[in-house]
Protein backbone atom coordinates (compact mmCIF):
# COMPACT_ATOMS: atom_id res chain seq x y z
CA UNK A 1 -122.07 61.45 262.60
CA UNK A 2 -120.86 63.93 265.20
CA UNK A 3 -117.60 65.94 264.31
CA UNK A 4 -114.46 66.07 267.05
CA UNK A 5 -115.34 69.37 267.39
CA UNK A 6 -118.81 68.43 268.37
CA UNK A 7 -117.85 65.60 270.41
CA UNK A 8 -115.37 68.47 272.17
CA UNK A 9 -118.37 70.37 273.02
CA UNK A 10 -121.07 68.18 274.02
CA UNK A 11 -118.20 66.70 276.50
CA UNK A 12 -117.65 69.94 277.94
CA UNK A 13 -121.24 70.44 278.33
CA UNK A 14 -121.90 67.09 280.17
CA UNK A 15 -118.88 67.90 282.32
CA UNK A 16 -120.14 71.24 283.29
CA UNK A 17 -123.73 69.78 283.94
CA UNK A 18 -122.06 67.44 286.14
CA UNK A 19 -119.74 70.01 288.14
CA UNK A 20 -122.78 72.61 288.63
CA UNK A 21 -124.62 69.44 290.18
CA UNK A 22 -121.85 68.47 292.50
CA UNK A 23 -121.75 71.86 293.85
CA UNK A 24 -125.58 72.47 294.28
CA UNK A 25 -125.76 68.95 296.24
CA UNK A 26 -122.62 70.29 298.44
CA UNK A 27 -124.68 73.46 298.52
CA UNK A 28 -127.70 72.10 300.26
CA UNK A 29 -126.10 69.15 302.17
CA UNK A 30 -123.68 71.69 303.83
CA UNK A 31 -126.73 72.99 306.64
CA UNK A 32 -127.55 69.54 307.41
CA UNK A 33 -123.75 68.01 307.98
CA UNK A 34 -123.14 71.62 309.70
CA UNK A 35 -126.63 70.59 312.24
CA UNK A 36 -124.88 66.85 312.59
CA UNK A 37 -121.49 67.71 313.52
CA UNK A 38 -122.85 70.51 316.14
CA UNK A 39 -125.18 67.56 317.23
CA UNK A 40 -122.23 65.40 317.67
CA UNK A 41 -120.21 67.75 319.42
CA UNK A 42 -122.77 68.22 321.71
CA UNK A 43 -123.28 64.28 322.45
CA UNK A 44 -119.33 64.17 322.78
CA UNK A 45 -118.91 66.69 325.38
CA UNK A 46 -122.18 65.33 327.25
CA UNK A 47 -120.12 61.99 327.81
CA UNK A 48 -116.76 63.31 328.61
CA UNK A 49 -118.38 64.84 331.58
C-alpha cells in the first residue's frame, strides 16, 4: 500500500508529466497557428478590397 507521502509524490510527478506535455504541444502547434492566422489575414484583406 502506497504511503501519503508517496501518493504526494507520484501526484506531483503525473502533474508535472502532464504540464511539460501541454507546453511541448503549445511548443510545436505555435508555427502552424502562427502560418494560419498570417494565411487568414491575408484572405481577409484580399476580400475587403
Amino acid at each position: 500500500m502506497l504511503t501519503i507521502p508517496d501518493l504526494t509524490l507520484l501526484f506531483m510527478v503525473v502533474v508535472s508529466g502532464l504540464a511539460t506535455a501541454f507546453v511541448y504541444l503549445l511548443h510545436e502547434l505555435e508555427p502552424k497557428l502562427a502560418r494560419l492566422r498570417q494565411r487568414g489575414n491575408r484572405d481577409m484583406r484580399e476580400r475587403t478590397r
